[in-house]
Protein backbone atom coordinates (compact mmCIF):
# COMPACT_ATOMS: atom_id res chain seq x y z
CA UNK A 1 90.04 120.87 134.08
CA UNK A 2 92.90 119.03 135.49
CA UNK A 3 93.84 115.93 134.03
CA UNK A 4 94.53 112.49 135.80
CA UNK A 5 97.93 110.99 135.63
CA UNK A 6 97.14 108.46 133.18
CA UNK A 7 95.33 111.24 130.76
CA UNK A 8 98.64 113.22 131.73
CA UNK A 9 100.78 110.77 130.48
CA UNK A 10 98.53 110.06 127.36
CA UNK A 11 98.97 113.80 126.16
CA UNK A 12 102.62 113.56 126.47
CA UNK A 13 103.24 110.64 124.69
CA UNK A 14 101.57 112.05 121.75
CA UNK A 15 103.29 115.40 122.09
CA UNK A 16 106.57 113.61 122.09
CA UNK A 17 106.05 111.81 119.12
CA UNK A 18 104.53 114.70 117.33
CA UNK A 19 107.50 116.68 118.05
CA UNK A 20 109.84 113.71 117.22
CA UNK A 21 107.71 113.17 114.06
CA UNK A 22 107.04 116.63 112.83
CA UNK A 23 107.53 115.98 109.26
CA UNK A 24 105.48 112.55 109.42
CA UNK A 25 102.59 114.35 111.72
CA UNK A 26 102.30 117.46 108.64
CA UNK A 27 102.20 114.85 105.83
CA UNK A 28 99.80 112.98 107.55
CA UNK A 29 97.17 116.51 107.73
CA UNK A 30 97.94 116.83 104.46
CA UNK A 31 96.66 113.25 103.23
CA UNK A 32 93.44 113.59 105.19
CA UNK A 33 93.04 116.81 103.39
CA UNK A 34 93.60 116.31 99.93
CA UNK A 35 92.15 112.94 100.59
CA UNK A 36 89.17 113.78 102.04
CA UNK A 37 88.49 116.24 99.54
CA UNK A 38 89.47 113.88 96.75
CA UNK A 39 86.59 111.64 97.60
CA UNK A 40 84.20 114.47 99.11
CA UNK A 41 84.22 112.70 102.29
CA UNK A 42 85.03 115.35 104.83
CA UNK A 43 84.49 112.98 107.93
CA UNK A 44 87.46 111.01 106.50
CA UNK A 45 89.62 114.08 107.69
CA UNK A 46 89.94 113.60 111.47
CA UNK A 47 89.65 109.75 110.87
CA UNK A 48 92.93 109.95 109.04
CA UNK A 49 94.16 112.24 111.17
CA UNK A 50 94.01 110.11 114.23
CA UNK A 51 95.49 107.12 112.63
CA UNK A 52 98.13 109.32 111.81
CA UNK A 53 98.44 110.37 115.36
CA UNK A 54 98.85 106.84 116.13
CA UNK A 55 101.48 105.82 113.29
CA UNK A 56 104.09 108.56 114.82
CA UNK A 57 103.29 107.29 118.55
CA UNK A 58 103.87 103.65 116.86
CA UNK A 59 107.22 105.01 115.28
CA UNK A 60 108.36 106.24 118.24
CA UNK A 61 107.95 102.07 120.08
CA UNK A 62 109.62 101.04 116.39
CA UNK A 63 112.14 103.58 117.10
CA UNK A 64 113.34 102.15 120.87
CA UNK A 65 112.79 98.65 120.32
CA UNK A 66 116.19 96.61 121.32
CA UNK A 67 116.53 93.17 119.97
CA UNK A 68 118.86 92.08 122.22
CA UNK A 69 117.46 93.80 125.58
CA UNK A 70 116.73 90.81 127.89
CA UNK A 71 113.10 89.69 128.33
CA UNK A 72 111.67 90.96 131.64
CA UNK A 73 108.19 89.76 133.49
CA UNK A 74 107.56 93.68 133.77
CA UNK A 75 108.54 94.87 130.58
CA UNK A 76 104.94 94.42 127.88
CA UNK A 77 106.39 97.14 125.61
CA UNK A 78 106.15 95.07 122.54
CA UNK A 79 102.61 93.74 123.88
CA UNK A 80 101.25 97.22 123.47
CA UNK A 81 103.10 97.94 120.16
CA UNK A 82 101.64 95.09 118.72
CA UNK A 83 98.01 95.55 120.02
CA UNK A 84 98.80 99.19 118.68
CA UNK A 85 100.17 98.28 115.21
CA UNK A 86 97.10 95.67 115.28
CA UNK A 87 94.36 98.61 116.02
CA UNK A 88 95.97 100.60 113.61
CA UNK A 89 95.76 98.28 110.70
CA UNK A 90 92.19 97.39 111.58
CA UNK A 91 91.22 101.31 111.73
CA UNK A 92 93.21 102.40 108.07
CA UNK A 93 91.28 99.47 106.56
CA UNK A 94 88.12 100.67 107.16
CA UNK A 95 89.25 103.82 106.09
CA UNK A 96 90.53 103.15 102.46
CA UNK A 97 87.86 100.22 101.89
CA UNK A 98 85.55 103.29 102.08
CA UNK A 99 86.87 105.15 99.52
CA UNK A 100 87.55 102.38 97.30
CA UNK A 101 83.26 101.40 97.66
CA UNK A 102 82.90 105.43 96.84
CA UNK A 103 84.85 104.89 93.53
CA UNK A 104 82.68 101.86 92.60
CA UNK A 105 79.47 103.42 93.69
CA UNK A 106 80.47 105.90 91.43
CA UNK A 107 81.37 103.91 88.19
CA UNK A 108 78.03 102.08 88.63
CA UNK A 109 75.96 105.33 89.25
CA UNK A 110 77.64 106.35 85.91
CA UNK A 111 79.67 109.48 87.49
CA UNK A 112 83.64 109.98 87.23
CA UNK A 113 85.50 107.77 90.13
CA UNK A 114 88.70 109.45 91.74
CA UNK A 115 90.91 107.75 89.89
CA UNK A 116 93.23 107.14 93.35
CA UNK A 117 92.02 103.59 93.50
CA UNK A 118 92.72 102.93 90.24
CA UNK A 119 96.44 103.68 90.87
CA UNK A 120 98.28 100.51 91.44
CA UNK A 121 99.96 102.21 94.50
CA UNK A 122 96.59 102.25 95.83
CA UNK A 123 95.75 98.68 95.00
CA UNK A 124 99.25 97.46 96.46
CA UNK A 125 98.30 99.29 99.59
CA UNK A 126 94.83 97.87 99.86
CA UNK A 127 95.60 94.36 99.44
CA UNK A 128 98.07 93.88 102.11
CA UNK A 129 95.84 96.18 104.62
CA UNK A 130 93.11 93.28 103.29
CA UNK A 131 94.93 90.83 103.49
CA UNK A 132 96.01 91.62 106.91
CA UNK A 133 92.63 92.52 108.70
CA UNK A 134 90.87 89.29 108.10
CA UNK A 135 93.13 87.55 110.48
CA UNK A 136 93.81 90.14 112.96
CA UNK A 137 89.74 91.25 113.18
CA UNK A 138 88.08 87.54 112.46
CA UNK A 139 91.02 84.65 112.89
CA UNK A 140 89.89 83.75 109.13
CA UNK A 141 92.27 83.61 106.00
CA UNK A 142 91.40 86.59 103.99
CA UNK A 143 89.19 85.47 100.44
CA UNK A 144 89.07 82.01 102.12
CA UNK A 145 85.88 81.57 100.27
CA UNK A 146 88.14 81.27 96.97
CA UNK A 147 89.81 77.99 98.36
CA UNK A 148 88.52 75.05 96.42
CA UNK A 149 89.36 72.36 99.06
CA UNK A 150 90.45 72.37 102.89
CA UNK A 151 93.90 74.06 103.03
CA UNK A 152 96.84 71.98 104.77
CA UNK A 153 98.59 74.24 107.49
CA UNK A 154 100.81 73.35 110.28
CA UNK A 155 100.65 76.18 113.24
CA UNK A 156 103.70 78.41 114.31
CA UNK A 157 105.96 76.47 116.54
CA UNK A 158 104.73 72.98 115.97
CA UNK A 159 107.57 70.75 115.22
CA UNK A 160 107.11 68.19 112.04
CA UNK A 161 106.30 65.34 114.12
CA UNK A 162 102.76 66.62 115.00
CA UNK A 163 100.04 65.84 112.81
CA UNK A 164 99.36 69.33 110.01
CA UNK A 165 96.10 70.53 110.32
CA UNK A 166 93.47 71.48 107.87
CA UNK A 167 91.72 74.72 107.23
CA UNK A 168 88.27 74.07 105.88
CA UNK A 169 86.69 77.44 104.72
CA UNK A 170 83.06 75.91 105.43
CA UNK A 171 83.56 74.92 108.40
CA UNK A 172 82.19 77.20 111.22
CA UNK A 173 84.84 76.64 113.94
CA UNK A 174 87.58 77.24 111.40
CA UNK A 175 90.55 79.52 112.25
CA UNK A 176 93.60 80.90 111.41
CA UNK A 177 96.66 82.59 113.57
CA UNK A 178 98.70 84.43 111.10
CA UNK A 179 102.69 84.74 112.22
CA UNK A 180 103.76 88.03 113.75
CA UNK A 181 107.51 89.10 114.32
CA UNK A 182 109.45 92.15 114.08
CA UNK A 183 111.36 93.89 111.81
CA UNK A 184 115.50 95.24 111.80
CA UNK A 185 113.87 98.64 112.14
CA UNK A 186 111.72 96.84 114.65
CA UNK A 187 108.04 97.34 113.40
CA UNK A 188 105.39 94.82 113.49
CA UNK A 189 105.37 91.93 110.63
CA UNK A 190 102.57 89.58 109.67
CA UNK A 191 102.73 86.67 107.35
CA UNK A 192 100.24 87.67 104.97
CA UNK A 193 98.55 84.70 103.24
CA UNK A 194 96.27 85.20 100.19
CA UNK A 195 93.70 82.26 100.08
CA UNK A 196 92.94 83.35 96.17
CA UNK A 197 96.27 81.98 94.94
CA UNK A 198 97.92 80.74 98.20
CA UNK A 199 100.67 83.18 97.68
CA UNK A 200 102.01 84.68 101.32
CA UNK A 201 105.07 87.37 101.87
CA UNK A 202 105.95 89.17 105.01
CA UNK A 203 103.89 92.75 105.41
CA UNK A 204 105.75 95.23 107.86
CA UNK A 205 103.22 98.05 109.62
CA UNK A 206 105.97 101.04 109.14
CA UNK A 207 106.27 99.86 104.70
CA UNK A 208 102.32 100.08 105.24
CA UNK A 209 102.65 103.51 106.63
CA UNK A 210 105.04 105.14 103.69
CA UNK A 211 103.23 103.73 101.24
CA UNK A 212 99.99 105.46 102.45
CA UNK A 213 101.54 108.75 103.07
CA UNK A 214 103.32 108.62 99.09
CA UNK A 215 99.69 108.73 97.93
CA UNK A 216 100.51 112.86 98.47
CA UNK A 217 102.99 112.14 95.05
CA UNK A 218 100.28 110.43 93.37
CA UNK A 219 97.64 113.37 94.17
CA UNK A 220 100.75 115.96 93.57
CA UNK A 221 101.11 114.28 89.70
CA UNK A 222 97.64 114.24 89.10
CA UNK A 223 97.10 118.08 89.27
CA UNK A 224 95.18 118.78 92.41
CA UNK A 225 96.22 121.57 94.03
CA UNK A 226 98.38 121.00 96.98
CA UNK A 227 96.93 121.56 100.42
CA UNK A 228 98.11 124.90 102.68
């Protein structure tokens, strides 16, 4: 079969960024092995798998970004990273919120849970990918049901003179744009905000990504055998 230009151009960009990424690309076959097995979930294998193939193609764009490289009307490089970085944070959140409902199916069908989302690597991980993927996916503040009262908020970029808003949680047409930027190594950031206890930090999408593939350490020091 011979491939369009566009499908041409697709397989290369992946085989440069595997080959740029070889170490990343193996840990991330790894993970979807000994996590898939860890939670007897074998469709979780090529799921991982291709959000890992996406995290190296994403590390490549974090790689060549140039802060000081002048804007250009052609240039959407950083467009695409972002809708990239975006699509991957909506796709490993689906992902690990599956394995977490596994473990509590488990507790509450009275059979041993993994114990990986008990770790608190795990729940560090989880949060910010939940905290993150209300916004991104719904334009909602994530556990904005937790808010006692309409929230206060001025948006990105308005100066103090305009009037701040409010965020009502039970109100229909509500909404919420969470702040983006970009990191010194230049990977997509997001203001996280936590409508439980108002708390919000910075979350960067490559932290996200070395914190996920670590998990191999916590599998490693729990005793399951390694994957070949």
């Amino acid at each position: 079969m011979t491939l369009s230009p566009v499908s041409q151009l697709l397989n290369q960009l992946f085989n440069i960024a595997r080959a740029k990424y070889r170490a990343e690309h193996q840990a991330w076959v790894d993970l979807s092995i000994r996590l898939s097995g860890q939670f007897n979930l074998v469709t979780a294998l090529p799921n991982i798998q291709r959000e890992g193939d996406l995290d190296i193609l994403l590390r490549c764009l974090e790689d060549e970004f140039d802060p000081n490289k002048e804007a250009s009307g052609m240039d959407f490089s950083l467009h695409y990273q972002m809708m990239f970085s975006e699509t991957w944070i909506i796709g490993f959140y689906e992902i690990i919120r599956t394995f977490q409902q596994r473990d509590l199916e488990a507790a509450a069908a009275g059979r041993s849970p993994s114990g990986v989302c008990e770790s608190d690597e795990f729940k560090s991980v989880f949060t910010d990918f939940e905290l993150l993927r209300m916004p991104i996916a719904k334009s909602e503040i994530a556990k904005d049901k937790k808010l006692k009262q309409p929230l206060p908020m001025r948006r990105v970029g308005d100066d103090k003179t305009k009037p701040i808003e409010s965020y009502d949680p039970k109100d229909p047409g509500r909404f919420h744009i969470m702040a983006t930027g970009v990191s010194a190594r230049g990977s997509a950031t997001w203001l996280a905000l936590d409508g439980r206890d108002l708390q919000q930090y910075w979350v960067e999408r490559r932290d996200l990504s070395d914190r996920l593939l670590a998990l191999v350490n916590l599998l490693n020091a729990s005793g399951e055998p390694e994957a070949k």
